[in-house]
C-alpha atoms as a PDB file:
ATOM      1  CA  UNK A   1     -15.587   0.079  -3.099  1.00  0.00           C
ATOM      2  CA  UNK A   2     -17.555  -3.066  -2.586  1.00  0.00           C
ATOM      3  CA  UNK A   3     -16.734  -5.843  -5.107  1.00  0.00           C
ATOM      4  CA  UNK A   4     -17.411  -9.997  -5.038  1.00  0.00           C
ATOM      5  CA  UNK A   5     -14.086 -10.139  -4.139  1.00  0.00           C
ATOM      6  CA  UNK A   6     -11.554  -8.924  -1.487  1.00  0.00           C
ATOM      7  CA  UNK A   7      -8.117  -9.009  -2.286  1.00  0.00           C
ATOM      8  CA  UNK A   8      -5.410  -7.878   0.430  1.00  0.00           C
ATOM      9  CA  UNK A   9      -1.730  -6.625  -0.106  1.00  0.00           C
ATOM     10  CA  UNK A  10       0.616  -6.898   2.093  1.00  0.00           C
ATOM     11  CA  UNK A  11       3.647  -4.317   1.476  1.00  0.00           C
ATOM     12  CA  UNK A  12       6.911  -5.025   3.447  1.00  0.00           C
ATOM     13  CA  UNK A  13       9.240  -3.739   1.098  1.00  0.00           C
ATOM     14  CA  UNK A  14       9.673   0.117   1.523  1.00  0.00           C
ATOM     15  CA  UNK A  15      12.667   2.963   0.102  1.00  0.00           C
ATOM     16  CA  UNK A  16      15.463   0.069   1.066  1.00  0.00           C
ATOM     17  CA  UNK A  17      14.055  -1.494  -2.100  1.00  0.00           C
ATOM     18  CA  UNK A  18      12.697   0.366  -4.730  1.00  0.00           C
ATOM     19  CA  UNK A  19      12.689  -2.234  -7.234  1.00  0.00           C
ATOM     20  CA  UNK A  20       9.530  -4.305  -4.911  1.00  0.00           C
ATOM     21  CA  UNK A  21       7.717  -1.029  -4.758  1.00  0.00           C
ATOM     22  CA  UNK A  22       5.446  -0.663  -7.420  1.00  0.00           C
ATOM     23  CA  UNK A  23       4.066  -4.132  -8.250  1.00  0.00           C
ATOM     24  CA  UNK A  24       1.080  -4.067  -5.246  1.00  0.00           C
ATOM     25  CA  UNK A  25      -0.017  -0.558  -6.911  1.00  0.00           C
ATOM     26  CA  UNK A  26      -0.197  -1.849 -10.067  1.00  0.00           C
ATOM     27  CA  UNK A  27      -2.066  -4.479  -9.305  1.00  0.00           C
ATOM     28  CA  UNK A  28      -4.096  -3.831  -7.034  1.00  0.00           C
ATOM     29  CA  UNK A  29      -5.183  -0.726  -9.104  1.00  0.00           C
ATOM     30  CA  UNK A  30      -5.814  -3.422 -11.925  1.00  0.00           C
ATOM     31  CA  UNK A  31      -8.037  -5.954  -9.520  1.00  0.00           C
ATOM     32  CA  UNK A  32      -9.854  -2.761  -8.334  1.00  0.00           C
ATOM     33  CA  UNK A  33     -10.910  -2.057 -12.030  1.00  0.00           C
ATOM     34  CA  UNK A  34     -12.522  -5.413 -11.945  1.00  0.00           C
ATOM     35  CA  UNK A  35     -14.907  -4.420  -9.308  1.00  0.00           C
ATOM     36  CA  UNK A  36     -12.837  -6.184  -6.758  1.00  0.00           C
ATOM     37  CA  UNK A  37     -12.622  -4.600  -2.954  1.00  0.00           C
ATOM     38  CA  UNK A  38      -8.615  -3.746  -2.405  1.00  0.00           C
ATOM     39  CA  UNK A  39      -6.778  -2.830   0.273  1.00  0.00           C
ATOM     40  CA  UNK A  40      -2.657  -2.530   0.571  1.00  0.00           C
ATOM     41  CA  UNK A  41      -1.377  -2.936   4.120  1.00  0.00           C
ATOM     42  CA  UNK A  42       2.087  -1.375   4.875  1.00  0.00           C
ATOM     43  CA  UNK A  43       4.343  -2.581   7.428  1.00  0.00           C
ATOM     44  CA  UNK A  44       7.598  -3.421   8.610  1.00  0.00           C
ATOM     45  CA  UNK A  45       9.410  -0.769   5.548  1.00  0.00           C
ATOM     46  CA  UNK A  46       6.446  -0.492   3.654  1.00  0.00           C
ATOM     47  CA  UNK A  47       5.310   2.393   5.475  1.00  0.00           C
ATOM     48  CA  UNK A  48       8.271   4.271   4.119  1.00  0.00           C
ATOM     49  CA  UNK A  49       7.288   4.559   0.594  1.00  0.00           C
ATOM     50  CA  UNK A  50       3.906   6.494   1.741  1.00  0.00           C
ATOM     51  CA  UNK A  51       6.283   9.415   3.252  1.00  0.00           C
ATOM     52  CA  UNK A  52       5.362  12.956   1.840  1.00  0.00           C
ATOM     53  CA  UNK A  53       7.579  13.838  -1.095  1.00  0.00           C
ATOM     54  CA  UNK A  54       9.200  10.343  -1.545  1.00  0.00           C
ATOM     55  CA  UNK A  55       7.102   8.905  -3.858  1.00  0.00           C
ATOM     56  CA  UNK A  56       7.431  11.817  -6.157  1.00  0.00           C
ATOM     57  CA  UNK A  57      11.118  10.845  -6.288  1.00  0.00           C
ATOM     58  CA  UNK A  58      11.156   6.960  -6.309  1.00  0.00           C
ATOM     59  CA  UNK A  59      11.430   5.064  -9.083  1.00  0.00           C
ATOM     60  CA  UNK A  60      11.485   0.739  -9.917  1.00  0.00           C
ATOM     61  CA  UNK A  61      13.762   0.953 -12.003  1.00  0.00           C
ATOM     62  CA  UNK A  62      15.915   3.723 -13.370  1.00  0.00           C
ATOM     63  CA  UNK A  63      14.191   5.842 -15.873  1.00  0.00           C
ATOM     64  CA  UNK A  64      10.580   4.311 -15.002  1.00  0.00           C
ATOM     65  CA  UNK A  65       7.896   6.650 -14.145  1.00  0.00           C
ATOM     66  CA  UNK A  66       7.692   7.939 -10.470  1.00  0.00           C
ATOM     67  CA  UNK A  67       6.094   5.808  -8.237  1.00  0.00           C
ATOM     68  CA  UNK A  68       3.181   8.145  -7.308  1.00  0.00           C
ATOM     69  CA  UNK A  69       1.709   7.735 -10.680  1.00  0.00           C
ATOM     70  CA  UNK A  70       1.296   4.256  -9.343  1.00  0.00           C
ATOM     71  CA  UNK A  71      -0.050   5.623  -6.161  1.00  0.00           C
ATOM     72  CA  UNK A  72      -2.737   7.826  -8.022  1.00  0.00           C
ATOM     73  CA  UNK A  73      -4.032   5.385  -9.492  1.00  0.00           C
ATOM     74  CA  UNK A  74      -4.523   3.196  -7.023  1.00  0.00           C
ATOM     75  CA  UNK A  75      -5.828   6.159  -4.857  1.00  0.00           C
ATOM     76  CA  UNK A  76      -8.111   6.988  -7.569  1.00  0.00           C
ATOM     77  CA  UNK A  77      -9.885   4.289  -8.652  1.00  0.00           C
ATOM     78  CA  UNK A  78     -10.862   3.598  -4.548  1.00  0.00           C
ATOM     79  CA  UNK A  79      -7.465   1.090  -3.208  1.00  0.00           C
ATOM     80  CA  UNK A  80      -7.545   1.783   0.428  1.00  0.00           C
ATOM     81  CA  UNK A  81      -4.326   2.229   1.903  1.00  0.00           C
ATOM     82  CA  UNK A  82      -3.647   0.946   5.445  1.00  0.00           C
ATOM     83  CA  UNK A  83      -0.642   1.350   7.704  1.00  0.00           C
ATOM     84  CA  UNK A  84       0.602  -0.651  10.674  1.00  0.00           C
ATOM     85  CA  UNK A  85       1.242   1.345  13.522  1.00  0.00           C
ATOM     86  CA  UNK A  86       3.950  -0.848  15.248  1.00  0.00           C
ATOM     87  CA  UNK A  87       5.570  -0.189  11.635  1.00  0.00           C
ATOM     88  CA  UNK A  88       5.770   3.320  11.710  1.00  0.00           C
ATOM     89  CA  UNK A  89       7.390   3.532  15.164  1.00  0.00           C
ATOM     90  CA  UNK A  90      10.266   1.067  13.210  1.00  0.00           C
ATOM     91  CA  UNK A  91      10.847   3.416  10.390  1.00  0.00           C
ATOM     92  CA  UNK A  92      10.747   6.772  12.731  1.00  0.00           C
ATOM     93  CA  UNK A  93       7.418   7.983  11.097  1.00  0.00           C
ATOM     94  CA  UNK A  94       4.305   9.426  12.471  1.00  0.00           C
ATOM     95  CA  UNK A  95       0.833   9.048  10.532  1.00  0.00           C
ATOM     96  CA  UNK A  96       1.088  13.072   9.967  1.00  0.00           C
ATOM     97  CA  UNK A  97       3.912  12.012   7.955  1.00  0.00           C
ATOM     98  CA  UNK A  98       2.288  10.204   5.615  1.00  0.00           C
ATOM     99  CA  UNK A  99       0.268  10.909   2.288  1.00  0.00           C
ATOM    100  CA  UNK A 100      -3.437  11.873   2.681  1.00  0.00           C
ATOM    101  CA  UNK A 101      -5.812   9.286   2.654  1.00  0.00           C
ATOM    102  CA  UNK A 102      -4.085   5.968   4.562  1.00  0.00           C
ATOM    103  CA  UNK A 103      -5.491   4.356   7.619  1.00  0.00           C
ATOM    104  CA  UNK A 104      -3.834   3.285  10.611  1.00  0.00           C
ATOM    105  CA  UNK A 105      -5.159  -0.279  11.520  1.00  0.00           C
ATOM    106  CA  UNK A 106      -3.798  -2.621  14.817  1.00  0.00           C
ATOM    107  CA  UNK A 107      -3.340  -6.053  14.453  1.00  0.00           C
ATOM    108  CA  UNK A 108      -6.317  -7.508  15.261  1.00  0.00           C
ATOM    109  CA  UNK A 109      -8.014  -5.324  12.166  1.00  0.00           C
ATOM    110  CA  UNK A 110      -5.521  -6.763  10.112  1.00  0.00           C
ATOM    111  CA  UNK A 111      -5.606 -10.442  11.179  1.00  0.00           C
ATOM    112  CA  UNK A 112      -9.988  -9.878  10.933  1.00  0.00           C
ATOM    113  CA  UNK A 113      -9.462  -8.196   7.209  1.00  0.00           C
ATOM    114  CA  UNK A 114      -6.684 -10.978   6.334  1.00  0.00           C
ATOM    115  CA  UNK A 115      -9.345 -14.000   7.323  1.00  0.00           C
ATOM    116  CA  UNK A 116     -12.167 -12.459   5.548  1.00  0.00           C
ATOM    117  CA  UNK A 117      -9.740 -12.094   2.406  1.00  0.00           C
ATOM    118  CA  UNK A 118     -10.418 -14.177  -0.442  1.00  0.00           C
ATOM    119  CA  UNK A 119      -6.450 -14.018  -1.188  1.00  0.00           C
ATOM    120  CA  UNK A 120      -3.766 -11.994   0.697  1.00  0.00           C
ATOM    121  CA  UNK A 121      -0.570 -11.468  -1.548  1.00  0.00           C
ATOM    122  CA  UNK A 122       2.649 -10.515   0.054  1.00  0.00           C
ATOM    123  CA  UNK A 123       5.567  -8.118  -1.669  1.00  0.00           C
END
């Protein structure tokens, strides 16, 4: 998705803390629907909440919808997902482990991606 804008996530909060997990799908799911170019990148425990079956399971806050509803709709509507490697060697994860559809970017990707950014948001 190409948009006027780019706007980059950065995810460090993973399963440890569910109640930081849904905010950069929400919103970059909403900046996407204004024709903005998204991307969320996971690392340090980020990577954690892109496991197979966990976000099925995880919720915010008690009784609040599952967090892949937020991950659907990001996924959806053309939010790219990216994951640190270095990250997933710190949470004992492999990229097979992961949901379909997120990219495994170095550092230097990042750091190019984060310059060109017109704003980089950390959770």
């Amino acid at each position: 998705m190409e948009g006027d804008a780019l706007i980059l996530y950065v995810q460090t909060h993973g399963v440890d803390e569910p109640s930081k997990s849904a905010t950069p799908f929400y919103l970059s799911t909403a900046a996407a629907a204004m024709d903005m170019d998204v991307a969320i990148y996971f690392t340090m425990h980020g990577p954690t909440l892109l496991k197979k079956g966990t976000a099925e399971t995880l919720t915010a806050k008690e009784g609040g919808a599952p967090l892949q509803s937020f991950i659907k709709q990001a996924q959806d509507i053309g939010v790219r997902f990216l994951v640190c490697q270095p990250s997933l060697d710190l949470v004992d994860l492999q990229i097979e482990d992961l949901i379909d559809g997120v990219e495994m970017i170095g550092g230097a990707a990042f750091n190019d991606m984060a310059a060109r950014a017109d704003a980089v948001i950390s959770f």
